[in-house]
Protein backbone atom coordinates (compact mmCIF):
# COMPACT_ATOMS: atom_id res chain seq x y z
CA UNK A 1 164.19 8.06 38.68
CA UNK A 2 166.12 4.91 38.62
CA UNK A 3 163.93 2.97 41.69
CA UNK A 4 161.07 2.70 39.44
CA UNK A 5 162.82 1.44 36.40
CA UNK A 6 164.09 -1.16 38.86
CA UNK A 7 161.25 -2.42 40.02
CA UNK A 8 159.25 -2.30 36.36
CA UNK A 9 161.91 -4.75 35.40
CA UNK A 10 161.20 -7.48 38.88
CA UNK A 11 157.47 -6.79 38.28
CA UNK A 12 157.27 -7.63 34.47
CA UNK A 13 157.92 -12.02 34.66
CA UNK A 14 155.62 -12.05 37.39
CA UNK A 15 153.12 -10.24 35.19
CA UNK A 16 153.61 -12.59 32.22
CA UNK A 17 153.25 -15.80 34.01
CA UNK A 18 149.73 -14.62 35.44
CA UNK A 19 148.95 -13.29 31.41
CA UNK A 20 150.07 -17.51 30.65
CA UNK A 21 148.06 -18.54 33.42
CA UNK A 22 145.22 -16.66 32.37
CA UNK A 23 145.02 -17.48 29.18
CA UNK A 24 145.37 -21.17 29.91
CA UNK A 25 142.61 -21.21 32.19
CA UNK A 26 140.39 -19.46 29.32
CA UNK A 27 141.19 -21.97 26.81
CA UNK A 28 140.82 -24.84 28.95
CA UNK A 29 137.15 -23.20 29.73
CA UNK A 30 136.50 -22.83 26.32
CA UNK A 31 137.31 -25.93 25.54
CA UNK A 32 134.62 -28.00 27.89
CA UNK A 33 132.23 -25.13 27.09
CA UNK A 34 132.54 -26.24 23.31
CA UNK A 35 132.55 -30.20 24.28
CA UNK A 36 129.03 -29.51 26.52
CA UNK A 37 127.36 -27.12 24.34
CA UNK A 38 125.38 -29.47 22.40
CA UNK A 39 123.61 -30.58 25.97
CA UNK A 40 123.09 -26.92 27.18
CA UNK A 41 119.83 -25.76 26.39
CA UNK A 42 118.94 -22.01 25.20
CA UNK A 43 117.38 -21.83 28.45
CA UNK A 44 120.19 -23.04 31.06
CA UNK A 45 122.91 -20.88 28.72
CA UNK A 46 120.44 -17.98 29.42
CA UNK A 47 122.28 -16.61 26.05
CA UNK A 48 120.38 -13.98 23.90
CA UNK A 49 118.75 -15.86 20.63
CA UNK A 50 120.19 -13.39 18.89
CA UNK A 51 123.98 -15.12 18.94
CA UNK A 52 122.77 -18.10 17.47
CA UNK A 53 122.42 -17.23 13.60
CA UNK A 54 126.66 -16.78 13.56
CA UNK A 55 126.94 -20.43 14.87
CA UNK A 56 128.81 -22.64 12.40
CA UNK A 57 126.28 -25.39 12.06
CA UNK A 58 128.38 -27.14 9.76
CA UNK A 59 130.93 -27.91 13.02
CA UNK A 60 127.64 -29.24 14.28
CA UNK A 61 126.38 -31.36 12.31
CA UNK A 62 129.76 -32.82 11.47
CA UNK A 63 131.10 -33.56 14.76
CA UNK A 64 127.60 -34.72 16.41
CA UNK A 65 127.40 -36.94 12.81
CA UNK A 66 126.14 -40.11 15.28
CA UNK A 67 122.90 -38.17 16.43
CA UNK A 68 119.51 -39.41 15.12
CA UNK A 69 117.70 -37.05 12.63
CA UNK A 70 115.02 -36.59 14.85
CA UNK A 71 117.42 -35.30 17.37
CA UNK A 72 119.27 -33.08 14.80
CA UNK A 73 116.31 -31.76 13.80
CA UNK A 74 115.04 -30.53 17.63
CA UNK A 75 118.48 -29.39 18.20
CA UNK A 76 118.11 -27.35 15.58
CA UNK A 77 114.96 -26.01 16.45
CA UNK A 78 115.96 -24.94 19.79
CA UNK A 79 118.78 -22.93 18.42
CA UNK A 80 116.17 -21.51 15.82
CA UNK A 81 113.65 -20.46 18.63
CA UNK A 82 111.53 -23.40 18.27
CA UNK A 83 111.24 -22.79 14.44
CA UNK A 84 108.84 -25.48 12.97
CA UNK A 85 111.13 -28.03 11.21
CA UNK A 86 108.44 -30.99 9.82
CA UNK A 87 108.25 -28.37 6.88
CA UNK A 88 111.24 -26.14 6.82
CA UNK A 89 114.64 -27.28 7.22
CA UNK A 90 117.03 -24.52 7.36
CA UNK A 91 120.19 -26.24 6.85
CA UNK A 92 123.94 -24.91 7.59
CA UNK A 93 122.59 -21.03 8.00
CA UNK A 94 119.61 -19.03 7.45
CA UNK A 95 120.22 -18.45 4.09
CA UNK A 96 119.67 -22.04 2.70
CA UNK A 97 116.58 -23.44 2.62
CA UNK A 98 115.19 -27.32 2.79
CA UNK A 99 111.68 -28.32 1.87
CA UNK A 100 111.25 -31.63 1.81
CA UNK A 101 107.37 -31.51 0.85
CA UNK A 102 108.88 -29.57 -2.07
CA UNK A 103 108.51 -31.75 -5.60
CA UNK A 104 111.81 -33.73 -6.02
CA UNK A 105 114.43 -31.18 -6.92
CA UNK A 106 112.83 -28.68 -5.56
CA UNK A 107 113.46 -28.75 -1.94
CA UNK A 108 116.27 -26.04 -2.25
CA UNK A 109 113.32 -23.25 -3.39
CA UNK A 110 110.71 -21.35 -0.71
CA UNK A 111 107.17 -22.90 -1.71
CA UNK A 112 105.46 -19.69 -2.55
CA UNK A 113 108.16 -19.31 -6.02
CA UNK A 114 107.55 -22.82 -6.91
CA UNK A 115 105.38 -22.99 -10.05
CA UNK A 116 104.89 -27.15 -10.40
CA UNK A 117 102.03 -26.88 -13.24
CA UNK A 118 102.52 -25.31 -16.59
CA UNK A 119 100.61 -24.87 -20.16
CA UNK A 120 100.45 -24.18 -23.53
CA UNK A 121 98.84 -20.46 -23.22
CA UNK A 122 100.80 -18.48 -25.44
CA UNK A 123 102.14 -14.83 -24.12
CA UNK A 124 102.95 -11.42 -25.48
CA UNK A 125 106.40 -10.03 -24.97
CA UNK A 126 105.30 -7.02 -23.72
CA UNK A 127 103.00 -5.57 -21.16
CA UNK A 128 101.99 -6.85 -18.02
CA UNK A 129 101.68 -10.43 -17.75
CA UNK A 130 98.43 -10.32 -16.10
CA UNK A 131 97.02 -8.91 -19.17
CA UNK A 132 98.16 -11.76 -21.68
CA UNK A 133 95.80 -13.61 -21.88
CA UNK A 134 92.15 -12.38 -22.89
CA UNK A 135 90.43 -15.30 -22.15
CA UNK A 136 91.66 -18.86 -21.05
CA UNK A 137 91.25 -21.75 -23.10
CA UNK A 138 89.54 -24.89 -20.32
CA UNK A 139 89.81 -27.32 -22.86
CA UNK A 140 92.58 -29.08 -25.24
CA UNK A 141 92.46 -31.00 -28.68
CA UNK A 142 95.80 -32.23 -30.34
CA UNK A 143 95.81 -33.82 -33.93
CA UNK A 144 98.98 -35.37 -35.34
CA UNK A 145 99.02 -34.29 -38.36
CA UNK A 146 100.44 -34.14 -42.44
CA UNK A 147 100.20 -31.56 -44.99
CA UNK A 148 98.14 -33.67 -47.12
CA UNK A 149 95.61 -33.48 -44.73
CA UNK A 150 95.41 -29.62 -44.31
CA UNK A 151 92.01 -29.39 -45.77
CA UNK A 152 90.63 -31.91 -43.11
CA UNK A 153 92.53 -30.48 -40.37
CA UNK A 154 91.12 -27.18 -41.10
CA UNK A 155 87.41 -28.58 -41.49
CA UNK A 156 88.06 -30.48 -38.00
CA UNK A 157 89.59 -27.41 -35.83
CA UNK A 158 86.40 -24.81 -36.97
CA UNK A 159 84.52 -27.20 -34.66
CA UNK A 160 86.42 -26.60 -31.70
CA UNK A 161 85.44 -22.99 -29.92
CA UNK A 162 88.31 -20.37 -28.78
CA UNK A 163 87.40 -22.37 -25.11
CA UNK A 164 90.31 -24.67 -26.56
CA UNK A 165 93.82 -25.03 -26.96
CA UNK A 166 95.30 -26.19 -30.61
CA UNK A 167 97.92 -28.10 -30.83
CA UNK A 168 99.25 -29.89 -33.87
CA UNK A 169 101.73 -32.55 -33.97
CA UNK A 170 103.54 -32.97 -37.55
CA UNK A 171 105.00 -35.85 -38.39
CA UNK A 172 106.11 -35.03 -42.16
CA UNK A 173 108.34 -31.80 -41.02
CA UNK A 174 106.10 -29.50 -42.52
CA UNK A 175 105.02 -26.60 -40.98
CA UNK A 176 105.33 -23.14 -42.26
CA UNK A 177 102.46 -24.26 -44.79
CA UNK A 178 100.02 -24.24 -42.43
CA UNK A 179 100.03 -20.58 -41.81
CA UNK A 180 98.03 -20.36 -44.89
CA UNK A 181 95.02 -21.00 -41.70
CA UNK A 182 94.37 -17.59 -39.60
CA UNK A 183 93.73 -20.32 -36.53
CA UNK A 184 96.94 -21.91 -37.10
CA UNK A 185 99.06 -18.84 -35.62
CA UNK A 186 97.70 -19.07 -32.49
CA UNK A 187 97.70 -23.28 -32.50
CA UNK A 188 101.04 -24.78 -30.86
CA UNK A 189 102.99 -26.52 -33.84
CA UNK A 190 105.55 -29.36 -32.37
CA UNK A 191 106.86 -31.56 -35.19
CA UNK A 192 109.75 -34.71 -35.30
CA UNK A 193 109.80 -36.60 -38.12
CA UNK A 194 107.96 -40.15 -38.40
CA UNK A 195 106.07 -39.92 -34.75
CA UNK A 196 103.17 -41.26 -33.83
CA UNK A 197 100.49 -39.19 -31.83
CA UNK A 198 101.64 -41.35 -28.22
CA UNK A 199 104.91 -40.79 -29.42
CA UNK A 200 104.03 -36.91 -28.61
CA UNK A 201 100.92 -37.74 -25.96
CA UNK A 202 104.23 -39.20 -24.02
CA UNK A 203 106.53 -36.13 -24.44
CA UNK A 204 104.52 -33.26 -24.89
CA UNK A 205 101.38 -33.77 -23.00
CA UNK A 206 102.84 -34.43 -19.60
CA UNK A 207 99.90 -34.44 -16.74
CA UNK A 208 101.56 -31.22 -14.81
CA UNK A 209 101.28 -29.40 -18.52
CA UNK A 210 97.94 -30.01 -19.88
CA UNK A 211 97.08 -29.22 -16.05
CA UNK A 212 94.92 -26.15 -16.60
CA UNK A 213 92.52 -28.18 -19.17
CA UNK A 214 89.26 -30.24 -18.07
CA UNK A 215 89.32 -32.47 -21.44
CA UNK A 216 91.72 -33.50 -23.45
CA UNK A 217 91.35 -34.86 -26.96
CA UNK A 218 94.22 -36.74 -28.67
CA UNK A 219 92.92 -37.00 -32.25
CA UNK A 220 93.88 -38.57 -35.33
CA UNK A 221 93.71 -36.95 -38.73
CA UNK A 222 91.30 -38.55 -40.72
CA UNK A 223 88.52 -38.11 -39.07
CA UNK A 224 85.36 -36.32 -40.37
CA UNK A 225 83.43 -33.93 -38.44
CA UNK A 226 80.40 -32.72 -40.34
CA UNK A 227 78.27 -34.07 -37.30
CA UNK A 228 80.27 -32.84 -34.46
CA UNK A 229 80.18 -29.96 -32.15
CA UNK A 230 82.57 -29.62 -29.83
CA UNK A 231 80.62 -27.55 -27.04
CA UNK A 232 78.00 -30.16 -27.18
CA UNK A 233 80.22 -32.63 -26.89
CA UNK A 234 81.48 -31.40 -23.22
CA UNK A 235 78.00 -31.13 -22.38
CA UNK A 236 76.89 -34.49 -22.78
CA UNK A 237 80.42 -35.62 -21.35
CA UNK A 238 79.80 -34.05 -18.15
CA UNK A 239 75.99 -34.79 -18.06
CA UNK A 240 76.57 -38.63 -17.88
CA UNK A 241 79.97 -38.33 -15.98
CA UNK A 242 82.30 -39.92 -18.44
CA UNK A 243 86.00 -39.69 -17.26
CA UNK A 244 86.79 -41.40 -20.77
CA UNK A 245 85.08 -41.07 -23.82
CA UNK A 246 84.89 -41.04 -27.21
CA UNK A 247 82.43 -39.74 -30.04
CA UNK A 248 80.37 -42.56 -32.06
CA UNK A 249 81.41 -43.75 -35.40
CA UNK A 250 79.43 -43.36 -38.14
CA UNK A 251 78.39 -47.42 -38.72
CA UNK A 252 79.26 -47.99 -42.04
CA UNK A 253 82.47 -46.44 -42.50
CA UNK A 254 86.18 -47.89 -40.53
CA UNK A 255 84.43 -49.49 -38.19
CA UNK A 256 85.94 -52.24 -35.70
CA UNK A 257 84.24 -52.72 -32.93
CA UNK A 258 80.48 -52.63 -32.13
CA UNK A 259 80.85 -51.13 -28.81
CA UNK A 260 82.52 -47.91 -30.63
CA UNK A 261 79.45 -47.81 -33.52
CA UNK A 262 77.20 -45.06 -33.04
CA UNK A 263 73.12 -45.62 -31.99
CA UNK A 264 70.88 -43.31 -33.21
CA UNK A 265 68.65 -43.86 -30.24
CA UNK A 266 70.37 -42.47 -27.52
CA UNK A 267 73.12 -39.62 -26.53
CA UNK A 268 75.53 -41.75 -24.69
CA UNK A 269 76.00 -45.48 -24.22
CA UNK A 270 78.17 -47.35 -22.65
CA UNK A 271 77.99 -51.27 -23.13
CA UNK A 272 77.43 -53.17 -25.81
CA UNK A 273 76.86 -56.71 -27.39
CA UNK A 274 80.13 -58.29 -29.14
CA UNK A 275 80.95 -61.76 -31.41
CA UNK A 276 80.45 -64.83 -29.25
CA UNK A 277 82.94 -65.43 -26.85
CA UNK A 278 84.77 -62.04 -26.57
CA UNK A 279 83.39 -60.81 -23.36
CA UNK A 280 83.70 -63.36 -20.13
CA UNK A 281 82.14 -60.39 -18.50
CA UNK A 282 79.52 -57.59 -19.54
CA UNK A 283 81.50 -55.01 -17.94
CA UNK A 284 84.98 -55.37 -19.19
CA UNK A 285 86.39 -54.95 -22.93
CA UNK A 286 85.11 -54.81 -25.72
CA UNK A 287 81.73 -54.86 -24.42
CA UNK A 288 82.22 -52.36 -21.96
CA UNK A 289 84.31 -49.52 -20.57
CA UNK A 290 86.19 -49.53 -23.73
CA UNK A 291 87.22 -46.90 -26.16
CA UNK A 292 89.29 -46.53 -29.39
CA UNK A 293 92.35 -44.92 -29.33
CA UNK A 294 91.73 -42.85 -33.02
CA UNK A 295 89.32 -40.50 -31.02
CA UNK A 296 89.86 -40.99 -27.57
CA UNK A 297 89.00 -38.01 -24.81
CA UNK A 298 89.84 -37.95 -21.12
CA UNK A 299 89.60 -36.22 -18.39
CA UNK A 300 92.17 -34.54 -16.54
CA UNK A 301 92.09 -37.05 -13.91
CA UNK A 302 91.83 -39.92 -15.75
CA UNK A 303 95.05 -38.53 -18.16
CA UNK A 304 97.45 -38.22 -15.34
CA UNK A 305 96.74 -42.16 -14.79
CA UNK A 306 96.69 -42.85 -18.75
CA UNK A 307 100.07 -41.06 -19.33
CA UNK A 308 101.96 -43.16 -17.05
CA UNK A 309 100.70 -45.97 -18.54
CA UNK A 310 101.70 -44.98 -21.75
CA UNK A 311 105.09 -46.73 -22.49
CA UNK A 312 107.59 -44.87 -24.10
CA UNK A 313 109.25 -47.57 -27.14
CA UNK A 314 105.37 -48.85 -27.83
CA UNK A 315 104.76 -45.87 -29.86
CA UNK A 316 101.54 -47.36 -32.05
CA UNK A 317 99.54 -47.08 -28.65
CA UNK A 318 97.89 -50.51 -29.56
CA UNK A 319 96.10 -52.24 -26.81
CA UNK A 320 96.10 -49.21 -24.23
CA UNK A 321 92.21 -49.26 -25.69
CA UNK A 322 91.78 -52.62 -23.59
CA UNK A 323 93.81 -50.86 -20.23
CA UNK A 324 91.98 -47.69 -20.15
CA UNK A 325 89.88 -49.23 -17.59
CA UNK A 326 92.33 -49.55 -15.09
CA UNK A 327 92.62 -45.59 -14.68
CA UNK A 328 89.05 -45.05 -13.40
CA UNK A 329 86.44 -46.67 -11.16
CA UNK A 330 83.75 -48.20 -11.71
CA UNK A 331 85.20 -48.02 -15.35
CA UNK A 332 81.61 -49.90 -16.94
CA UNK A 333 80.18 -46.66 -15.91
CA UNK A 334 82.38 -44.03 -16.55
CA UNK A 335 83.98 -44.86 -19.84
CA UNK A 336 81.24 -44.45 -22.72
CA UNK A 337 80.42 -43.37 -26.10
CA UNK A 338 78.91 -40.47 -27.33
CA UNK A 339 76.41 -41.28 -30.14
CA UNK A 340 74.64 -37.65 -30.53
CA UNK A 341 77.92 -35.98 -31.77
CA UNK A 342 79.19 -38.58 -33.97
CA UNK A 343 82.28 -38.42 -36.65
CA UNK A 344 83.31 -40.47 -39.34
CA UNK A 345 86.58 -42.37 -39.88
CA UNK A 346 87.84 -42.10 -42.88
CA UNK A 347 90.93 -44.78 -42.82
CA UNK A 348 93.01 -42.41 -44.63
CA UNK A 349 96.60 -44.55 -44.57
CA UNK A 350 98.89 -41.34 -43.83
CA UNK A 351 100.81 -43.61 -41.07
CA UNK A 352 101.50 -46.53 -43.13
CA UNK A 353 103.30 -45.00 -45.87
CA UNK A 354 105.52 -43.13 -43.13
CA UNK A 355 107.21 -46.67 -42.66
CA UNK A 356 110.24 -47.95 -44.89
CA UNK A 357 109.97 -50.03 -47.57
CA UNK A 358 111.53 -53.37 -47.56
CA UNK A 359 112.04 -56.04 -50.78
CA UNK A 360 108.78 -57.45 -51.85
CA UNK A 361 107.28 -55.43 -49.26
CA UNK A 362 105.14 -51.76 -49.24
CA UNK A 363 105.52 -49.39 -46.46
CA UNK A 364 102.70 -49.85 -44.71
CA UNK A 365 103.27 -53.50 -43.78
CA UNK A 366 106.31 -53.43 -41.54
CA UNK A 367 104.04 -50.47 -39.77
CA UNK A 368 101.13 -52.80 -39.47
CA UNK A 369 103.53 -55.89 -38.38
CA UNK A 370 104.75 -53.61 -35.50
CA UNK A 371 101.27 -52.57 -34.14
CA UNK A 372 100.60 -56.11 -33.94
CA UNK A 373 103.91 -56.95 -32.08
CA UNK A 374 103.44 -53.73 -29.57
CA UNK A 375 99.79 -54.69 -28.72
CA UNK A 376 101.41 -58.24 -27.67
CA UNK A 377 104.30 -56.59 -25.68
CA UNK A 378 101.92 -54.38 -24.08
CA UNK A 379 99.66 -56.95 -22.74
CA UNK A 380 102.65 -59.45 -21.83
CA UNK A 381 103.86 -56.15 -19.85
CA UNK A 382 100.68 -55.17 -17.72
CA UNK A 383 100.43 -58.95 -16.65
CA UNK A 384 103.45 -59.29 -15.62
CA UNK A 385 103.63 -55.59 -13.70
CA UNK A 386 99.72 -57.26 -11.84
CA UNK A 387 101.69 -60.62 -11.46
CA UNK A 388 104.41 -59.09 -9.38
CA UNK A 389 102.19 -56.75 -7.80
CA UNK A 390 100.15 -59.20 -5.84
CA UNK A 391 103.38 -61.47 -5.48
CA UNK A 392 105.16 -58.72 -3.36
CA UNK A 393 101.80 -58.07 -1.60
CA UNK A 394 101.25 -62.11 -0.86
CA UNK A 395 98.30 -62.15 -3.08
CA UNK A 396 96.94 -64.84 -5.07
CA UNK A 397 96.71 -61.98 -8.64
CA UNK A 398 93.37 -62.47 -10.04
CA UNK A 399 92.61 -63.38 -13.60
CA UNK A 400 93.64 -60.82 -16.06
CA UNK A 401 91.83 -58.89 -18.77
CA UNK A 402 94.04 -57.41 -20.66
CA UNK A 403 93.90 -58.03 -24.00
């Protein structure tokens, strides 16, 4: 009973000094298995794909920090079984996600939840969402608006169908009056005290939320509509293509320029004859492609280029009327006025006596002194934006037209 014992005790170093050995050996071999792996393909490991979603990819990618992207990236996609990585990057493990076609912020999300578009159709808070909405509006009108023109307002919005969104911009704060109008609990009310309508166009009427609407008019308030149809309107828009429009003024009443006076001789036009001297050329403004901006209405196309040119401290929107051009082509032919649904300006002052008045001076003239200055700010502006344009292409810039 005591041999055994014996020998247990001259067999035991010997054991642990092959136990060192071993596990020496293994370390060692783990250790230039680790350095090499990045070179061993899935292949050559002959290693079940399977393993590969444990992998710490962060180790990866921070001690290989020196490789190119592009090799990154098909390293990667070998691990991932040849996963297609020019539109999905799955980064660290398979639970983050990396779009980079995504809109900017959005690269974290899977494309199919992105919604990059929105609107102004109003929704239930019940139900299924599906059902919401019983019909959906394809066109939009705005009016910025104050109470003291709620009789107008309501005269103007009866001649839009239910085919269009209402939305009414209040500069005077005053809103809860309106509801007196069964049309205006289902308009969208957005009001901030002392704004102009570009003010709001800039904020509010973002390309990627007006989206879902063909047209969009961006209407003052003192305009009279006894001679207007809406409907009609789109009809003769689309029949002669205009990507920018506007209907005709009634001749003798705020009128400014002749190319914006209505004809009672034809349904659209879309040049006209000005003053001496105020068109170098027949198809630039104000003799052609060339619009007011009390009444203008655009396309959806042509808005995504007009808001971006909209600046945001230039809140009067003067001389935009002269730049519309620049956000369709050929603009002579696509920007025109609609004489057979005509309206009248009225010239109602509303804006003016929103400004502050100053010793020996009403209201309405520091207003009228800044339209002035913003019209010359705006055309100092696009020149100089062409100017350096065509310098940083190594282009003589040709004559400018802005006004």
């Amino acid at each position: 009973m005591g041999t055994p014992f014996r020998s247990g005790i001259l067999r035991k170093p010997n054991e642990t000094m092959r136990l060192m050995v071993t596990t020496f050996v293994g370390v060692v071999f783990g250790f230039f298995l680790g350095v090499s792996f990045p070179t061993l393909t899935l292949t050559k490991m002959n290693l079940p794909t399977s393993l590969f979603p444990s992998i710490d990819l962060t180790y990866i990618e921070d001690k290989y920090a020196g490789l190119s992207s592009q090799a990154l990236l098909n390293a990667l996609s070998s691990l991932k079984g040849n996963r297609d990585t020019s539109t999905y990057f799955y980064r660290y493990n398979d639970t983050e996600i990396w779009v980079p076609t995504n809109p900017r912020g959005a690269e974290r999300l899977p494309p199919n939840i992105i919604a990059a578009e929105s609107d102004f159709f109003l929704r239930r808070l019940w139900g299924q969402p599906s059902e919401d909405l019983t019909i959906k509006p394809k066109y939009l009108v705005t009016f910025t608006v104050g109470y003291d023109q709620m009789k107008n307002i309501d005269a103007a919005v009866k001649k839009f169908s239910e085919n269009f969104t209402i939305v009414l911009f209040h500069y005077d704060d005053r809103t809860s009056e309106w509801d007196e109008f069964e049309w205006s609990r289902r308009a969208i009310h957005v009001s901030a005290r002392k704004q102009t309508k570009w003010w709001y166009a800039k904020r509010f009427l973002h390309p990627d939320i007006v989206a879902p609407y063909d047209y969009i008019f961006i209407w003052d308030e003192d305009l009279g509509v006894e001679h207007f149809d809406a409907e009609e309107y789109i009809k003769l828009v689309r029949k002669h293509g205009l990507e920018i429009s506007q209907p005709g003024l009634e001749p003798n009443n705020g009128l400014t320029w002749q190319m914006t006076k209505r004809r009672g001789d034809s349904e659209v036009h879309k040049v006209t004859e000005e003053r001496p001297g105020w068109c170098n050329n027949p198809h630039v403004p104000p003799c052609a492609a060339f619009v007011e901006i009390m009444a203008p209405v655009f396309s959806r196309d042509s808005w995504r280029c007009v808001w971006h040119m909209i600046q945001n401290d230039l809140v009067h929107g003067w001389g935009l009327d002269f730049a519309l051009r620049k956000c369709v082509e050929p603009a002579h032919e696509k920007i025109g006025v609609v004489d057979s649904q005509w309206i009248v300006h009225q010239s109602v002052p509303s804006l003016g006596s929103q400004g502050q008045a100053e010793i020996g001076r009403a209201p309405w003239e520091g207003v009228r002194e800044r339209c002035g200055k913003e019209w010359i700010m705006f055309r100092d502006r696009m020149v100089n934006a062409e100017k350096a344009y065509f310098e940083a292409m190594g282009k003589d810039p040709p004559n400018s037209t802005a006004h």
